[in-house]
PDB file of N, CA and C in Angstrom:
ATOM      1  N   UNK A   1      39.276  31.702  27.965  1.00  0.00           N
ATOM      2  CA  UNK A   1      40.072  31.568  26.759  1.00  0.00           C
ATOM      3  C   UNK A   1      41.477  32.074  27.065  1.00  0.00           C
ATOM      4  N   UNK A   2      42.437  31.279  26.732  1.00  0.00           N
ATOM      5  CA  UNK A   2      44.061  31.804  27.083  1.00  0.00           C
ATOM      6  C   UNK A   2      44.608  33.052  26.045  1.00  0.00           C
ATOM      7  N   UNK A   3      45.580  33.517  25.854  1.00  0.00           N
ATOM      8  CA  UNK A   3      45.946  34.690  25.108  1.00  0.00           C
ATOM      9  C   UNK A   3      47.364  34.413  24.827  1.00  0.00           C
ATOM     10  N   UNK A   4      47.848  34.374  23.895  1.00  0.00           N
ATOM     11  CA  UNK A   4      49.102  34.878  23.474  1.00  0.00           C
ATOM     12  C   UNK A   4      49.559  35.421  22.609  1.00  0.00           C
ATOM     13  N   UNK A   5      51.020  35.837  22.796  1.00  0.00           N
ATOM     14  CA  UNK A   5      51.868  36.849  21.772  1.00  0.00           C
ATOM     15  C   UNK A   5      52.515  36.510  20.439  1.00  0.00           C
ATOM     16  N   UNK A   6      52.041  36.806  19.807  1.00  0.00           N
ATOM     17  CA  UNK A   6      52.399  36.482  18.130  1.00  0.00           C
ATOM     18  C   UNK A   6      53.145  37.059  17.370  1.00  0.00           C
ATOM     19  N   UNK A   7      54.237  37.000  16.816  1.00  0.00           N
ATOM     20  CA  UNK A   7      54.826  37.944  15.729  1.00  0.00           C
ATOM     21  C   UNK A   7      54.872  37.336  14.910  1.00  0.00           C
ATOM     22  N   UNK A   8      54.454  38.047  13.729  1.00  0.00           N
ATOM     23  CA  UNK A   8      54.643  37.247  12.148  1.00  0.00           C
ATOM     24  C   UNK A   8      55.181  38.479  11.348  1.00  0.00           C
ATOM     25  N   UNK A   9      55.710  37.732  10.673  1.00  0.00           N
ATOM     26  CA  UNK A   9      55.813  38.654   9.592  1.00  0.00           C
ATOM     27  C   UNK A   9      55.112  39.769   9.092  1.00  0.00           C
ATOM     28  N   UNK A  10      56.166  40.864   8.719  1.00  0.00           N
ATOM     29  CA  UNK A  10      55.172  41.546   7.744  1.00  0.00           C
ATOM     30  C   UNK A  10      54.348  41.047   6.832  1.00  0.00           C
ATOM     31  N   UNK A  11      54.523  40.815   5.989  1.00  0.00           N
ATOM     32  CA  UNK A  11      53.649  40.320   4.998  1.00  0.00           C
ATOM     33  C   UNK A  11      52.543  39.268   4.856  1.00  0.00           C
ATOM     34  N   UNK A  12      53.087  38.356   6.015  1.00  0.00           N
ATOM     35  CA  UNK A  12      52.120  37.895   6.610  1.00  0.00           C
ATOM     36  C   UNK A  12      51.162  37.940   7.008  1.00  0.00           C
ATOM     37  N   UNK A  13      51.288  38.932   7.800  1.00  0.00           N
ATOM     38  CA  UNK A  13      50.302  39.863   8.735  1.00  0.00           C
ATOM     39  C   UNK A  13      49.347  40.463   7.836  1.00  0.00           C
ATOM     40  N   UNK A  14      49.988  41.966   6.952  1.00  0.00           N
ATOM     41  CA  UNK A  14      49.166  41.997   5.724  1.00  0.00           C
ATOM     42  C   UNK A  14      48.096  40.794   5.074  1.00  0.00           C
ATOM     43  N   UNK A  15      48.948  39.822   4.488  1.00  0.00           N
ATOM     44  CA  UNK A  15      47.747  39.325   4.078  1.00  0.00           C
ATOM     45  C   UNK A  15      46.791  38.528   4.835  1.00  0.00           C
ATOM     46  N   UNK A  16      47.014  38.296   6.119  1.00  0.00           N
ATOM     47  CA  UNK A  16      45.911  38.047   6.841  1.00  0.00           C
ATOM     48  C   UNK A  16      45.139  39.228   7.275  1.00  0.00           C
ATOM     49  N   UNK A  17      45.505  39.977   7.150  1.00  0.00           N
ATOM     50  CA  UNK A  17      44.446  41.216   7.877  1.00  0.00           C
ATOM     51  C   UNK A  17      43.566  41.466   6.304  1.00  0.00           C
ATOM     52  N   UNK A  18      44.264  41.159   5.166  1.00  0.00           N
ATOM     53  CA  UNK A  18      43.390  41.348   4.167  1.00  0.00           C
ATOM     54  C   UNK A  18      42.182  40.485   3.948  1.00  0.00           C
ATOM     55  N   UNK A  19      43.070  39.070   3.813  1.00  0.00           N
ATOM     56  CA  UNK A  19      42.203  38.185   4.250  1.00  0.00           C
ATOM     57  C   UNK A  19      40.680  38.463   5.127  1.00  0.00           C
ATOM     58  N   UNK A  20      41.045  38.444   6.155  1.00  0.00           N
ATOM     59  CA  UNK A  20      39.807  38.545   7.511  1.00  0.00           C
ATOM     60  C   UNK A  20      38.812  39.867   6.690  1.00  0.00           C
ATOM     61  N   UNK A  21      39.181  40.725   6.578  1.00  0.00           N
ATOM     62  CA  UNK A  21      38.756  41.927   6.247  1.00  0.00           C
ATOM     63  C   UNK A  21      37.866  41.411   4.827  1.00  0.00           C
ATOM     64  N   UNK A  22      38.414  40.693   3.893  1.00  0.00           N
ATOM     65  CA  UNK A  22      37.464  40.371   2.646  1.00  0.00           C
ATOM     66  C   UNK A  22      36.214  39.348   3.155  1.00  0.00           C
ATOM     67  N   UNK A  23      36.795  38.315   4.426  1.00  0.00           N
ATOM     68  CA  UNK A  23      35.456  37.441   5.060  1.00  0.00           C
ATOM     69  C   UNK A  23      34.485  38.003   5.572  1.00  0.00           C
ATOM     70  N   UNK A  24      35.142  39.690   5.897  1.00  0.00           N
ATOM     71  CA  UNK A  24      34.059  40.506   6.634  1.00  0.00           C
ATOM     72  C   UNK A  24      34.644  39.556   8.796  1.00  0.00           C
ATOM     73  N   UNK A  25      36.111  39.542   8.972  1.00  0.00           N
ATOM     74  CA  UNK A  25      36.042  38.341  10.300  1.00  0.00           C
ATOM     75  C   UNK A  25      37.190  39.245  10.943  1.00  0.00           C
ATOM     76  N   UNK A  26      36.917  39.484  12.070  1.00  0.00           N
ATOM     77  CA  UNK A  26      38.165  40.034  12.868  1.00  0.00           C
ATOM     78  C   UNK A  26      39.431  39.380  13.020  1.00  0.00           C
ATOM     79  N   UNK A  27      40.550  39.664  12.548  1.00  0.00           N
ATOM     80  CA  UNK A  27      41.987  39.560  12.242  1.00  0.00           C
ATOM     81  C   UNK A  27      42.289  38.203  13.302  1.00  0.00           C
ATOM     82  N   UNK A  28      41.544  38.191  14.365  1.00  0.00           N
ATOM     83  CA  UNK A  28      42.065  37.455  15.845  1.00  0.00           C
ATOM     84  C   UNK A  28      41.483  36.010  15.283  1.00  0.00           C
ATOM     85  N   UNK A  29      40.018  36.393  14.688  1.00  0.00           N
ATOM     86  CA  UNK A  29      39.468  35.398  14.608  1.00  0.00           C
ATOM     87  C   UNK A  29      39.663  34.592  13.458  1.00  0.00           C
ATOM     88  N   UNK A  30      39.772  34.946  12.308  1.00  0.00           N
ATOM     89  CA  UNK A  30      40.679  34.708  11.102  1.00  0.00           C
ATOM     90  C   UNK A  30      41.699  33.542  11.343  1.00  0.00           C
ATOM     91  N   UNK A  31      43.265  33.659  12.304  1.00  0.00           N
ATOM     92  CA  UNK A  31      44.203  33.448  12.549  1.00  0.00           C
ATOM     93  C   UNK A  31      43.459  31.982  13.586  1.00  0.00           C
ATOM     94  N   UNK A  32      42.430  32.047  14.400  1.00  0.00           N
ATOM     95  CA  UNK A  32      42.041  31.494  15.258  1.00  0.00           C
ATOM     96  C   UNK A  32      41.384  30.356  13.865  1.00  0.00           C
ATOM     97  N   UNK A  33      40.859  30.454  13.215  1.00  0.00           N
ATOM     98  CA  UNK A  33      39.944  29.347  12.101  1.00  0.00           C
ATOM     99  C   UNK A  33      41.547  28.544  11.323  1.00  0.00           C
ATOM    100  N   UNK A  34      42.831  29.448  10.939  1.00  0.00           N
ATOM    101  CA  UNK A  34      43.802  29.236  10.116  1.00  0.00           C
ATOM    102  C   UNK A  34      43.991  28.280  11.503  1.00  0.00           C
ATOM    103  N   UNK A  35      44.398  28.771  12.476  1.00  0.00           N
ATOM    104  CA  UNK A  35      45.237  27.268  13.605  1.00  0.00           C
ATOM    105  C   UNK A  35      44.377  25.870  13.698  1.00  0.00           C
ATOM    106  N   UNK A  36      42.908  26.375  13.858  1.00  0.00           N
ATOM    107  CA  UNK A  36      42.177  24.933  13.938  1.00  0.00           C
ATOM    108  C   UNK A  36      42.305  24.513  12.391  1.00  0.00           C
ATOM    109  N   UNK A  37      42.172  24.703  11.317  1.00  0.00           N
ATOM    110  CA  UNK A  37      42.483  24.440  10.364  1.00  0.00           C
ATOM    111  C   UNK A  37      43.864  23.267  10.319  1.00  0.00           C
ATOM    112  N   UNK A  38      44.559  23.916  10.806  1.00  0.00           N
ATOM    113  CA  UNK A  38      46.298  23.375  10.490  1.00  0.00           C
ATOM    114  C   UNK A  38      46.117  22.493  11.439  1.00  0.00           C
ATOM    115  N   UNK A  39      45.743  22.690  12.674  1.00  0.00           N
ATOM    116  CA  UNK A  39      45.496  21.528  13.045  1.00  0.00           C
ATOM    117  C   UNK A  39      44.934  19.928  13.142  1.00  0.00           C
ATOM    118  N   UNK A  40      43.480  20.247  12.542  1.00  0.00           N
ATOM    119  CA  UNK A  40      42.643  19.606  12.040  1.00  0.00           C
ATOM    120  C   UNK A  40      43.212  18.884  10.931  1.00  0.00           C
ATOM    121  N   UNK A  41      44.255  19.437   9.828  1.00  0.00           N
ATOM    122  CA  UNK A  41      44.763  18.539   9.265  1.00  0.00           C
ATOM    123  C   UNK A  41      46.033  17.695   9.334  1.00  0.00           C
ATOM    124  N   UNK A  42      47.028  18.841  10.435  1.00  0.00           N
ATOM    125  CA  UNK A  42      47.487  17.612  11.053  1.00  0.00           C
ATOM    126  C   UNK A  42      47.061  16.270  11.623  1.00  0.00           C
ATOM    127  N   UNK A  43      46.392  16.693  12.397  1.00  0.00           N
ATOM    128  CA  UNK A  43      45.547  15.493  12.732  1.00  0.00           C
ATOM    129  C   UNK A  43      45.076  13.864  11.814  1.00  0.00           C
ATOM    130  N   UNK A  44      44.341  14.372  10.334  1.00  0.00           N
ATOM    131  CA  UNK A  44      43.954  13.963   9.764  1.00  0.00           C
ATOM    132  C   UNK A  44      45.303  13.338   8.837  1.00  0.00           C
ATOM    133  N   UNK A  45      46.403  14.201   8.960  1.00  0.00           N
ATOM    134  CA  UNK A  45      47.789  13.447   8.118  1.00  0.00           C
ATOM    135  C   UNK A  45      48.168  12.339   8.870  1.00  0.00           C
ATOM    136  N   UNK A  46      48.026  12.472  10.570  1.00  0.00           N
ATOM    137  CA  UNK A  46      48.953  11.539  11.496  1.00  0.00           C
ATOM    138  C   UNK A  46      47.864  10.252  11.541  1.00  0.00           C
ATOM    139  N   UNK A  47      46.487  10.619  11.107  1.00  0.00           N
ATOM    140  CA  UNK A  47      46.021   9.357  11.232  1.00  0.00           C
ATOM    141  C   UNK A  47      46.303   8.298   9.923  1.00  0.00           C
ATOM    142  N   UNK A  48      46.217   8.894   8.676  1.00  0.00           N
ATOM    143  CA  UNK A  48      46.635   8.485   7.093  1.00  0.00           C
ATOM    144  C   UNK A  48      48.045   7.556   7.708  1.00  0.00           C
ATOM    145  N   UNK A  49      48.898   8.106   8.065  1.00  0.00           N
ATOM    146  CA  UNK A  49      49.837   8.186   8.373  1.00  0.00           C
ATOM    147  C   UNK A  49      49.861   6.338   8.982  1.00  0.00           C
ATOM    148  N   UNK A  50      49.869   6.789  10.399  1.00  0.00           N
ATOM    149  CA  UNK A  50      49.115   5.585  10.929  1.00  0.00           C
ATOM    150  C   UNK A  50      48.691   4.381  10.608  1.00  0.00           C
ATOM    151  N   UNK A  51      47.353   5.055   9.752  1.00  0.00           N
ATOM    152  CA  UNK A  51      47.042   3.742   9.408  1.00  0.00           C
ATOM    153  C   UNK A  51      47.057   3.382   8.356  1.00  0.00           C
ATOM    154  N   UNK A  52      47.933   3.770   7.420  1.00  0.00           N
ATOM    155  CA  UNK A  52      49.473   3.176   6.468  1.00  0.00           C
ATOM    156  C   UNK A  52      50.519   2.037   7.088  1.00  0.00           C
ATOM    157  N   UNK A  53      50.547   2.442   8.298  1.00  0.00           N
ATOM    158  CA  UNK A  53      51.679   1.646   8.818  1.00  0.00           C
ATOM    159  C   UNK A  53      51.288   0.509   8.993  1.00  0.00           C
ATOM    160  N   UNK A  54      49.927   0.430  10.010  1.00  0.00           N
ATOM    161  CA  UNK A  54      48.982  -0.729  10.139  1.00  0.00           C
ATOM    162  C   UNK A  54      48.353  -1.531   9.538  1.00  0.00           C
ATOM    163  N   UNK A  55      48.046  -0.745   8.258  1.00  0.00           N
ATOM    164  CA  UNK A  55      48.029  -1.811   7.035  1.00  0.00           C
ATOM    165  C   UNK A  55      49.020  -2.438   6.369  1.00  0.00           C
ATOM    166  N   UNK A  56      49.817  -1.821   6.683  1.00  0.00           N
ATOM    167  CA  UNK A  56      51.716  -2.993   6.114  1.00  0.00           C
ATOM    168  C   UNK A  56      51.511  -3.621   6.750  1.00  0.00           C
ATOM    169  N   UNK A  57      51.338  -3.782   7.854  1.00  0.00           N
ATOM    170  CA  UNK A  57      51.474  -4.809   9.102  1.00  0.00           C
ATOM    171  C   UNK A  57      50.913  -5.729   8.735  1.00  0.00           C
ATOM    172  N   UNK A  58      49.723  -5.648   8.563  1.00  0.00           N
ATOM    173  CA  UNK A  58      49.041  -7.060   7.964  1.00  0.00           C
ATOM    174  C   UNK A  58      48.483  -6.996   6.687  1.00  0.00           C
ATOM    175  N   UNK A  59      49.443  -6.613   5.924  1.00  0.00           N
ATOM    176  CA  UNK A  59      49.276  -6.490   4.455  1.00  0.00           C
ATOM    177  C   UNK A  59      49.142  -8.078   4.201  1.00  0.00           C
ATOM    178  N   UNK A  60      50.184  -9.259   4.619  1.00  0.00           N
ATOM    179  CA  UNK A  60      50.079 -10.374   4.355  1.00  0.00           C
ATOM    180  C   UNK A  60      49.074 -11.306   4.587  1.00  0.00           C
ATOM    181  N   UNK A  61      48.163 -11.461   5.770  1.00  0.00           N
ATOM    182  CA  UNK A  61      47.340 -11.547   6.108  1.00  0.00           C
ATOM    183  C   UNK A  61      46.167 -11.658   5.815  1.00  0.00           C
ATOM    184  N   UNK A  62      45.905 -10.237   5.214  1.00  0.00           N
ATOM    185  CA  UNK A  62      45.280  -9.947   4.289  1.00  0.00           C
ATOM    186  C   UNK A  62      44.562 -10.250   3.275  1.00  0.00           C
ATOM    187  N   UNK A  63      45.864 -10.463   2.318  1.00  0.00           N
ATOM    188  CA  UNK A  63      46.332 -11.018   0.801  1.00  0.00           C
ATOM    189  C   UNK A  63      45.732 -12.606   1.354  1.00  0.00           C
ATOM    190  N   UNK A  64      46.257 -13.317   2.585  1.00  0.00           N
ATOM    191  CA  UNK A  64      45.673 -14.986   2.319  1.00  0.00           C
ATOM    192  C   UNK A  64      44.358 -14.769   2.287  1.00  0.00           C
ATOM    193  N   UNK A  65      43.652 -14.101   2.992  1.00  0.00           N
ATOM    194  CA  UNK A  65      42.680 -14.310   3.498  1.00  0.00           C
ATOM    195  C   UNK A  65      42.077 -14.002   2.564  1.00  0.00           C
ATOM    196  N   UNK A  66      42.064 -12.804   1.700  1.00  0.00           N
ATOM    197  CA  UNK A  66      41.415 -12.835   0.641  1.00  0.00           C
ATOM    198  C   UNK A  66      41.307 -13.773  -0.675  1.00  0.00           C
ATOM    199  N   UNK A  67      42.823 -14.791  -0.553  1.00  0.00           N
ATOM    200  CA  UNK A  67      42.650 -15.651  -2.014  1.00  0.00           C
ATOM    201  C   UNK A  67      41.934 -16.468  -1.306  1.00  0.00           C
ATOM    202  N   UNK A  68      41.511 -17.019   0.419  1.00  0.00           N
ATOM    203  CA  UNK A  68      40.615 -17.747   0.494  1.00  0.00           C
ATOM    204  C   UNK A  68      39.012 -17.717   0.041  1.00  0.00           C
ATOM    205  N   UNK A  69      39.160 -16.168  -0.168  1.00  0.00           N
ATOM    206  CA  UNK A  69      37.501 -15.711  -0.261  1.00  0.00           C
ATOM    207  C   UNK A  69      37.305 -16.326  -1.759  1.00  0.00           C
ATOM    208  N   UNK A  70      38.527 -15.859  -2.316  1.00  0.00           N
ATOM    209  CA  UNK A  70      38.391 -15.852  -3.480  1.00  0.00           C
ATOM    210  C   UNK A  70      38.149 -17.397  -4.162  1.00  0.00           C
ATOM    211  N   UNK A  71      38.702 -18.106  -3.438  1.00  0.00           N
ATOM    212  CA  UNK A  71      38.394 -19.718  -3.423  1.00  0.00           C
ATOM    213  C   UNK A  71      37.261 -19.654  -3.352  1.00  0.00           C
ATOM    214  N   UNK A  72      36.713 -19.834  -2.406  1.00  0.00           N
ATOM    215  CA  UNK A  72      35.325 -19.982  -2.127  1.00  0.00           C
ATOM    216  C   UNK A  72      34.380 -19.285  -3.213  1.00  0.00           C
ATOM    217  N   UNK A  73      34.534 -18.350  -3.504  1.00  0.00           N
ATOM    218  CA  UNK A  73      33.789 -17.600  -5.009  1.00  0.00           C
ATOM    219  C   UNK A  73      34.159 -18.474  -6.137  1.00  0.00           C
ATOM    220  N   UNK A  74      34.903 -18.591  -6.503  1.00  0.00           N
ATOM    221  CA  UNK A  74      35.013 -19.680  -7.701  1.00  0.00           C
ATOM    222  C   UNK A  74      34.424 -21.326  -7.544  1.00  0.00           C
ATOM    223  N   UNK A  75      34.908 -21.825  -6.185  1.00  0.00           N
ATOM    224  CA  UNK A  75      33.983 -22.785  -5.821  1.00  0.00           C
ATOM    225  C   UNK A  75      33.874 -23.525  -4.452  1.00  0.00           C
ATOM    226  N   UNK A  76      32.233 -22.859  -4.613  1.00  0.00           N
ATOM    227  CA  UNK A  76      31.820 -22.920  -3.191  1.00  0.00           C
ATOM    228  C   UNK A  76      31.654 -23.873  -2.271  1.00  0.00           C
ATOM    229  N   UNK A  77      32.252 -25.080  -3.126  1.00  0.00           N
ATOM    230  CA  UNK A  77      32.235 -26.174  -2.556  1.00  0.00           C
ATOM    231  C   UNK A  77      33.071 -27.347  -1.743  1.00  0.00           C
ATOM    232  N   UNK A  78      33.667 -25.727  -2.382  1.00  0.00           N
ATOM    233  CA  UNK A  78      35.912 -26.329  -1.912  1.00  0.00           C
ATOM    234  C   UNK A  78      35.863 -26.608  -0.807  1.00  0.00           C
TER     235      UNK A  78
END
């Protein structure tokens, strides 16, 4: 496991050490759940994100393909 040096804020700090301390979780480990956290939802923003874009892309596409369905549901014989 790698290690590094952190400074945060006072108050910061405080309320994470309060934090950890009310989970009953050591301060290290606390801070360690908050990063995968932030990460994890970065993650989960850049994919939203993404695949927002990719659906513009063939937003048009789309749209035909569906009034074809939609043809075909009204009549199936078209």
């Amino acid at each position: 496991m790698g290690a590094i040096s952190l400074k945060l804020p006072d108050d910061l700090l405080v309320a994470s050490s309060q934090c950890a301390e009310a989970l009953k979780l050591p301060r290290a480990k606390y801070i360690r759940y908050a990063i995968e956290r932030m990460n994890r939802d970065t993650r989960e923003g850049l994919r939203a994100k993404r695949l927002a874009e990719v659906s513009r892309k063939v937003r048009k596409e789309s749209m035909r393909v569906n009034a074809e369905f939609a043809a075909v549901e009204r009549d199936p014989d078209a």
